[in-house]
PDB file of N, CA and C in Angstrom:
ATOM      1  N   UNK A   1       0.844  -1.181   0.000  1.00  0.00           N
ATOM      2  CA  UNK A   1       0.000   0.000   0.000  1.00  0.00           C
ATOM      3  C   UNK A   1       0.888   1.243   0.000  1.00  0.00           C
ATOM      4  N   UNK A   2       0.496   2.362  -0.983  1.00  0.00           N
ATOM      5  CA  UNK A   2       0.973   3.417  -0.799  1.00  0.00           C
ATOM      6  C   UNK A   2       1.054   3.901   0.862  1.00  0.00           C
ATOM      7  N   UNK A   3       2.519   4.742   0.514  1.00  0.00           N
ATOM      8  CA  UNK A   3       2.407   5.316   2.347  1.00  0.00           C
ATOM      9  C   UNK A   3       1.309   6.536   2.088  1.00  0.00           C
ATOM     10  N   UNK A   4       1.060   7.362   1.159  1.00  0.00           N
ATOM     11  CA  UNK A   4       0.311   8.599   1.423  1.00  0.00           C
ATOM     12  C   UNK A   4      -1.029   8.095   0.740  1.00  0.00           C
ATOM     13  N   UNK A   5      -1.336   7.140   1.182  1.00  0.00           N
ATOM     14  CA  UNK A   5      -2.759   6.839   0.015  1.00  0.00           C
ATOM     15  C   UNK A   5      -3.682   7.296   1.189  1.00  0.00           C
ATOM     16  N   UNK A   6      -4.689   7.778   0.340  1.00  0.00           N
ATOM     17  CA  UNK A   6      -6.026   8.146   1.497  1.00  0.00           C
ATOM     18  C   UNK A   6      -7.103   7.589   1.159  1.00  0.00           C
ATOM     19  N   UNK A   7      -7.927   6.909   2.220  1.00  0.00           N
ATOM     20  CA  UNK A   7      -9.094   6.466   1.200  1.00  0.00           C
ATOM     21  C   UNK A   7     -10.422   7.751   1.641  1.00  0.00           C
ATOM     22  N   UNK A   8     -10.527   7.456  -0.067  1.00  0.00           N
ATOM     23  CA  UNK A   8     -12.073   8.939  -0.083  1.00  0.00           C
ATOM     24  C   UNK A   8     -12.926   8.719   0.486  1.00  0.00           C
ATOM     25  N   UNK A   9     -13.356   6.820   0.403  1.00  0.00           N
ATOM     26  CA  UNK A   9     -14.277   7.000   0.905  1.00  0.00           C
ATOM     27  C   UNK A   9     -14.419   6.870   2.411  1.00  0.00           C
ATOM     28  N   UNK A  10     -14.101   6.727   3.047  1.00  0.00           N
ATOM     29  CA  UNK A  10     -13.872   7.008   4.634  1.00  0.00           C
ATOM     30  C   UNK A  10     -13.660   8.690   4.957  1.00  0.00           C
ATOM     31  N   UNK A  11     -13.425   9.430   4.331  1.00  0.00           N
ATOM     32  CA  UNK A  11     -13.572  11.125   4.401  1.00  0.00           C
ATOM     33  C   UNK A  11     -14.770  11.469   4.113  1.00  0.00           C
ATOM     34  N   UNK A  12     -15.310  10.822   2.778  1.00  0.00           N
ATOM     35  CA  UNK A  12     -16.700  11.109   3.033  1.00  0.00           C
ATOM     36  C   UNK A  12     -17.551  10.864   3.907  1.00  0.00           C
ATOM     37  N   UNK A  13     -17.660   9.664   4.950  1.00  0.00           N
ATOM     38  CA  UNK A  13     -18.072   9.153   5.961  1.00  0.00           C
ATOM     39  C   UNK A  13     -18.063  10.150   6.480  1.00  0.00           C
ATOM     40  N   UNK A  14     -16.676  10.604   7.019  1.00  0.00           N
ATOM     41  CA  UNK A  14     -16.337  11.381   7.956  1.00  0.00           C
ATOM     42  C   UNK A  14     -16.562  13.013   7.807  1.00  0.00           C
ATOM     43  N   UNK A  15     -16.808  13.624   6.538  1.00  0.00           N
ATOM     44  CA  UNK A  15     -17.452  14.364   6.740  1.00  0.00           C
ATOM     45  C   UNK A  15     -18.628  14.554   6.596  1.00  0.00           C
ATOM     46  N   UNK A  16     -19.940  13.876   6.144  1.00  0.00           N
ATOM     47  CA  UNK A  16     -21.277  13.636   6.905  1.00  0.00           C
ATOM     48  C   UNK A  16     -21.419  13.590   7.897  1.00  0.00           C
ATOM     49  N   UNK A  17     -20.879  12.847   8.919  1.00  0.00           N
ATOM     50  CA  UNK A  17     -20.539  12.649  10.131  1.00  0.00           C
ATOM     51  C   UNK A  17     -20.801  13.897  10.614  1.00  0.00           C
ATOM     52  N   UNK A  18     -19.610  14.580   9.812  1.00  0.00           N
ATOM     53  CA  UNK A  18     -19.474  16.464  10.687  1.00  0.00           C
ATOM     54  C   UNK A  18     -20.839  17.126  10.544  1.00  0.00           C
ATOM     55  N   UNK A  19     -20.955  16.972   8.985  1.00  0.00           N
ATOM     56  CA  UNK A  19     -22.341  17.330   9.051  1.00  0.00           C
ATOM     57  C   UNK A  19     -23.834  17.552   9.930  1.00  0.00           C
ATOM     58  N   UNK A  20     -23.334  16.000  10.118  1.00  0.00           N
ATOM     59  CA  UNK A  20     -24.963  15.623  10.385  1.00  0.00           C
ATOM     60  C   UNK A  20     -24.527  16.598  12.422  1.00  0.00           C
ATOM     61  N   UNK A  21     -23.018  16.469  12.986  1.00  0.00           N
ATOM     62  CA  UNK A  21     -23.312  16.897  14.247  1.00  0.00           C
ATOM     63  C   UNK A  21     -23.371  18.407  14.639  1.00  0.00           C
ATOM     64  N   UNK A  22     -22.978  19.247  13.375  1.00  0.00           N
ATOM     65  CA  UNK A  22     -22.875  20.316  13.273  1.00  0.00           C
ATOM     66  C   UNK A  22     -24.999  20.503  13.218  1.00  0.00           C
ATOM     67  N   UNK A  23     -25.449  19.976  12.452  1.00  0.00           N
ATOM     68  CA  UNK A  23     -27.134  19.835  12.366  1.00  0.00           C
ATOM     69  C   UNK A  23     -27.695  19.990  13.688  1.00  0.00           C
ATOM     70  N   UNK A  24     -27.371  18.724  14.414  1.00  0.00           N
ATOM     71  CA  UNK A  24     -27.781  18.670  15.878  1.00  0.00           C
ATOM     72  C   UNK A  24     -27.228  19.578  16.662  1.00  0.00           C
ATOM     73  N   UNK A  25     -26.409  20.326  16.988  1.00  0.00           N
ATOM     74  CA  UNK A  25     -25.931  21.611  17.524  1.00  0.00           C
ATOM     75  C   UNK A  25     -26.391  22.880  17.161  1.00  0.00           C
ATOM     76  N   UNK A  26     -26.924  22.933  15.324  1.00  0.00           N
ATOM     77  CA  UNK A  26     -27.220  24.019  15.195  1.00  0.00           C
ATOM     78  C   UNK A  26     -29.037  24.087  15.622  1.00  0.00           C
ATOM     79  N   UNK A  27     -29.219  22.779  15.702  1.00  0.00           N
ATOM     80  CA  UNK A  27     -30.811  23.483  16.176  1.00  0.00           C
ATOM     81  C   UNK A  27     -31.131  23.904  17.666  1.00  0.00           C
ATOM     82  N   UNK A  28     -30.573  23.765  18.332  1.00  0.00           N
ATOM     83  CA  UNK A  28     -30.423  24.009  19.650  1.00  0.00           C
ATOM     84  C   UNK A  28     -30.529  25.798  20.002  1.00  0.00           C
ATOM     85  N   UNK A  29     -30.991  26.464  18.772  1.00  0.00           N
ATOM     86  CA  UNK A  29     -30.417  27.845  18.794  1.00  0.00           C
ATOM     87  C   UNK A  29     -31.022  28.387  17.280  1.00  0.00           C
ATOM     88  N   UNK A  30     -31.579  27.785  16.227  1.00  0.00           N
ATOM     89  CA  UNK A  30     -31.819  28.086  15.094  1.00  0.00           C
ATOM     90  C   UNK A  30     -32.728  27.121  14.754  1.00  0.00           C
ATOM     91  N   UNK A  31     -33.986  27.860  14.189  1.00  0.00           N
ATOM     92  CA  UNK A  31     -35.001  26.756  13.344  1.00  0.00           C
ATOM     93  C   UNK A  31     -34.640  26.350  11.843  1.00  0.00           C
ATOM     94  N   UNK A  32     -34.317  25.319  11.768  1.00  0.00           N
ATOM     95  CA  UNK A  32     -33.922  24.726  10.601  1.00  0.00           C
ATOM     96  C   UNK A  32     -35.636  23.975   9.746  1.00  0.00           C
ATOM     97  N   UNK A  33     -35.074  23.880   8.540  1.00  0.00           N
ATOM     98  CA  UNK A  33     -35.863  23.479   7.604  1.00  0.00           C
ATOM     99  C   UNK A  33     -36.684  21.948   8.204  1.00  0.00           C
ATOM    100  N   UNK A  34     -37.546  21.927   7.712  1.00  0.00           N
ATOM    101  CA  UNK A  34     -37.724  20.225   8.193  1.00  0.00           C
ATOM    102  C   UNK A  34     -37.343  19.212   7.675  1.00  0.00           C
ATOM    103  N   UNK A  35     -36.698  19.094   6.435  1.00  0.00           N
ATOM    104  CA  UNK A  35     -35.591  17.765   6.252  1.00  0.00           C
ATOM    105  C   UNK A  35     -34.487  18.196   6.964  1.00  0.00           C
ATOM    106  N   UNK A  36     -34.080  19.041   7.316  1.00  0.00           N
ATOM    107  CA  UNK A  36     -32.948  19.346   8.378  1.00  0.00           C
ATOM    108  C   UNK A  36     -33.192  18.837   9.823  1.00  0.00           C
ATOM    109  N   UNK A  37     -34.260  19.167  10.323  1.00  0.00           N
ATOM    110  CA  UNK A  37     -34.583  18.850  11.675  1.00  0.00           C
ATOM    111  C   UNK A  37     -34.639  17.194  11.404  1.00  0.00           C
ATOM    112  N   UNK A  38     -35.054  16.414  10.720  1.00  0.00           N
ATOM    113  CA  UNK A  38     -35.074  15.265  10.300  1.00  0.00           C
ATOM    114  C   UNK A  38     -33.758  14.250   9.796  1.00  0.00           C
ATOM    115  N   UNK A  39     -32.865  15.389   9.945  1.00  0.00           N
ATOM    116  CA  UNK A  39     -32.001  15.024   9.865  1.00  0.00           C
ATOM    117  C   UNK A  39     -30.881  14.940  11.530  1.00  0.00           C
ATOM    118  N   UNK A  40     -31.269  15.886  11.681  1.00  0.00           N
ATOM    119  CA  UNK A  40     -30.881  16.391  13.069  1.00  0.00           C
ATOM    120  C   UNK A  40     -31.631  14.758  14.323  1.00  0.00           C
ATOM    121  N   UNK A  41     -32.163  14.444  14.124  1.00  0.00           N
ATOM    122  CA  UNK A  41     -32.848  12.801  15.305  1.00  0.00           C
ATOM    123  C   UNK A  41     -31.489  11.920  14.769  1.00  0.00           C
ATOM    124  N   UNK A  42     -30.929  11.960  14.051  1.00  0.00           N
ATOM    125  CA  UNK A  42     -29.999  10.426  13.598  1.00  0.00           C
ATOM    126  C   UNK A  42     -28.590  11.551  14.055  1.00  0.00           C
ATOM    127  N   UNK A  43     -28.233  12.498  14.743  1.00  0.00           N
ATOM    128  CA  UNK A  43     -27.087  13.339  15.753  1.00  0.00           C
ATOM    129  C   UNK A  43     -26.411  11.920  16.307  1.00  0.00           C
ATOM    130  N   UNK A  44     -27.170  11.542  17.020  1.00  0.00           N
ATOM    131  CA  UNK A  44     -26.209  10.660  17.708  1.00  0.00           C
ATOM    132  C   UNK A  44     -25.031   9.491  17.193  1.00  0.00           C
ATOM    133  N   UNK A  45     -26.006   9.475  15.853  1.00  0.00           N
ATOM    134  CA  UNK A  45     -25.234   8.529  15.098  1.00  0.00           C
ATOM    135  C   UNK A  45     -23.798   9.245  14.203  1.00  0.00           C
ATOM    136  N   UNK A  46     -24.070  10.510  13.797  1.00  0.00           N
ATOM    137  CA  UNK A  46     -23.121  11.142  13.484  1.00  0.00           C
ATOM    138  C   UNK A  46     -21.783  11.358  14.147  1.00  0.00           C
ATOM    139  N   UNK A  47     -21.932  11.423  15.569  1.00  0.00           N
ATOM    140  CA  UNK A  47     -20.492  11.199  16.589  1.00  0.00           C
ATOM    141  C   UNK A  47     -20.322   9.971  16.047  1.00  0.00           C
ATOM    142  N   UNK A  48     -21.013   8.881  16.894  1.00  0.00           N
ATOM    143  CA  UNK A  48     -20.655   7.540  16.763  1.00  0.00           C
ATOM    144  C   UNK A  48     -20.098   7.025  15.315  1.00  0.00           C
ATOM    145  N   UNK A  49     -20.204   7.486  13.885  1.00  0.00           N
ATOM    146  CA  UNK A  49     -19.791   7.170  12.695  1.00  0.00           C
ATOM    147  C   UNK A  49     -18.001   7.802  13.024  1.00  0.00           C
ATOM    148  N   UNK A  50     -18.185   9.427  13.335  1.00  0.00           N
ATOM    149  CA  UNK A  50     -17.245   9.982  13.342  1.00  0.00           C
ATOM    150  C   UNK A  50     -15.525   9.398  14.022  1.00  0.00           C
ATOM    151  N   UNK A  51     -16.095   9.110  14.940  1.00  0.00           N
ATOM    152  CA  UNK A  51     -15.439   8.269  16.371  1.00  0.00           C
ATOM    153  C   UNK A  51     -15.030   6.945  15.393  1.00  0.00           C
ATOM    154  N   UNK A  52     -15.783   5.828  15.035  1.00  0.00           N
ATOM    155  CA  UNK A  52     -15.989   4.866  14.443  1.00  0.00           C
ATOM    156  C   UNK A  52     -14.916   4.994  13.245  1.00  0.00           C
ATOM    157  N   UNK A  53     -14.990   6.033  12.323  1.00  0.00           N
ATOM    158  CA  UNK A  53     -14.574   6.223  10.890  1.00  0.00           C
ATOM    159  C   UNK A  53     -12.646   6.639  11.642  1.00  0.00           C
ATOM    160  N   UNK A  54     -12.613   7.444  12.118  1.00  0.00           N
ATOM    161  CA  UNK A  54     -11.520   8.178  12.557  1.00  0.00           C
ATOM    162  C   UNK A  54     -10.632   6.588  13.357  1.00  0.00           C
ATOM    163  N   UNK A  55     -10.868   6.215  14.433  1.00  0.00           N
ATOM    164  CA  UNK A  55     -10.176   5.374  14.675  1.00  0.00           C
ATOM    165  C   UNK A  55      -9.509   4.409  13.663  1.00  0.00           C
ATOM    166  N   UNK A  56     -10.633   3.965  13.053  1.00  0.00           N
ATOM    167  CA  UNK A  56      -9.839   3.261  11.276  1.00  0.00           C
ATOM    168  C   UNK A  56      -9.374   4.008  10.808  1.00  0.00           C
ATOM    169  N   UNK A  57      -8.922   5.193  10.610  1.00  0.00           N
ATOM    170  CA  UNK A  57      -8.112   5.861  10.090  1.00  0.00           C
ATOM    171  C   UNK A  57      -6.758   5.680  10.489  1.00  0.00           C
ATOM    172  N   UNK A  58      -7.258   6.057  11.677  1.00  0.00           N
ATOM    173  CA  UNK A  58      -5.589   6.169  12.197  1.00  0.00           C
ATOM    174  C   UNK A  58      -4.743   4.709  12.588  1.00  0.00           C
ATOM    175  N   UNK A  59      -5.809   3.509  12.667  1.00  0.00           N
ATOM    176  CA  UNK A  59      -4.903   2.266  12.440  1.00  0.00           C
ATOM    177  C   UNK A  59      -4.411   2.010  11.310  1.00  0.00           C
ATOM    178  N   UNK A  60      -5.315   2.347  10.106  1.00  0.00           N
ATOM    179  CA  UNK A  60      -4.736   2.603   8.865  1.00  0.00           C
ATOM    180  C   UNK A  60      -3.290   3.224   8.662  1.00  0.00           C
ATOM    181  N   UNK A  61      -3.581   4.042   9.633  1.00  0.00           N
ATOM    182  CA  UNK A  61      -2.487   5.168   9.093  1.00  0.00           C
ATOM    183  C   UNK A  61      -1.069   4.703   9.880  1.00  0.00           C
ATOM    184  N   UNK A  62      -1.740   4.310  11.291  1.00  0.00           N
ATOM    185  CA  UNK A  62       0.065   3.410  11.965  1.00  0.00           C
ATOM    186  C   UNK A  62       0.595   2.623  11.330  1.00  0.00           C
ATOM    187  N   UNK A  63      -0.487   1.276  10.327  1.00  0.00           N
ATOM    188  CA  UNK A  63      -0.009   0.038   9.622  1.00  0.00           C
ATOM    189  C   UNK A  63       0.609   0.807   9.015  1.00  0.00           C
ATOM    190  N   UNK A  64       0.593   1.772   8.087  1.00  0.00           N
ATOM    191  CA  UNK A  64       1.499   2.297   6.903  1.00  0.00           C
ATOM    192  C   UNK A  64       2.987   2.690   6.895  1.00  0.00           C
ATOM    193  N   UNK A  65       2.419   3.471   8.630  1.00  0.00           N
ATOM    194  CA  UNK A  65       3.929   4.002   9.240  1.00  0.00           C
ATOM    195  C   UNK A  65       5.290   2.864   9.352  1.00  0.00           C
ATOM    196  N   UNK A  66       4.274   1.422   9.695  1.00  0.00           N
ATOM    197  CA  UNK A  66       4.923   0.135  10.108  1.00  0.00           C
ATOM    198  C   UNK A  66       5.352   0.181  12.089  1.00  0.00           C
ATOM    199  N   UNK A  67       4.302   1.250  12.484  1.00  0.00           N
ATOM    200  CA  UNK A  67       4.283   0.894  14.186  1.00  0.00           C
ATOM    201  C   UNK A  67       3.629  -0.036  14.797  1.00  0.00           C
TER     202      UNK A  67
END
């Protein structure tokens, strides 16, 4: 495996992820659209992907180092 290879699709994960928790934070303070607010109930899952996606990253990223 390349040492600088990135995979896209795990960034995309990961930034939906941001997305979706940036959603749940912003309604707390702002009325959002209603596919937004509808989007905003599945928050919790957005950490948990984030958390989830990121840790594989970075084992990814030690195997490469060879630590």
């Amino acid at each position: 495996m390349q040492k600088n290879c990135r995979v896209k699709g795990l960034d995309i994960i990961k930034g939906i992820a941001i997305i979706i928790v940036v959603c749940i934070h912003s309604t707390q303070r702002l009325h959002l659209a209603n596919w937004l607010e509808v989007l905003t109930q599945y928050g919790r899952f957005g950490c948990q992907a984030f958390l989830l996606v990121s840790g594989f990253s970075l084992t990814l990223s030690s195997e490469r180092k060879g630590k």
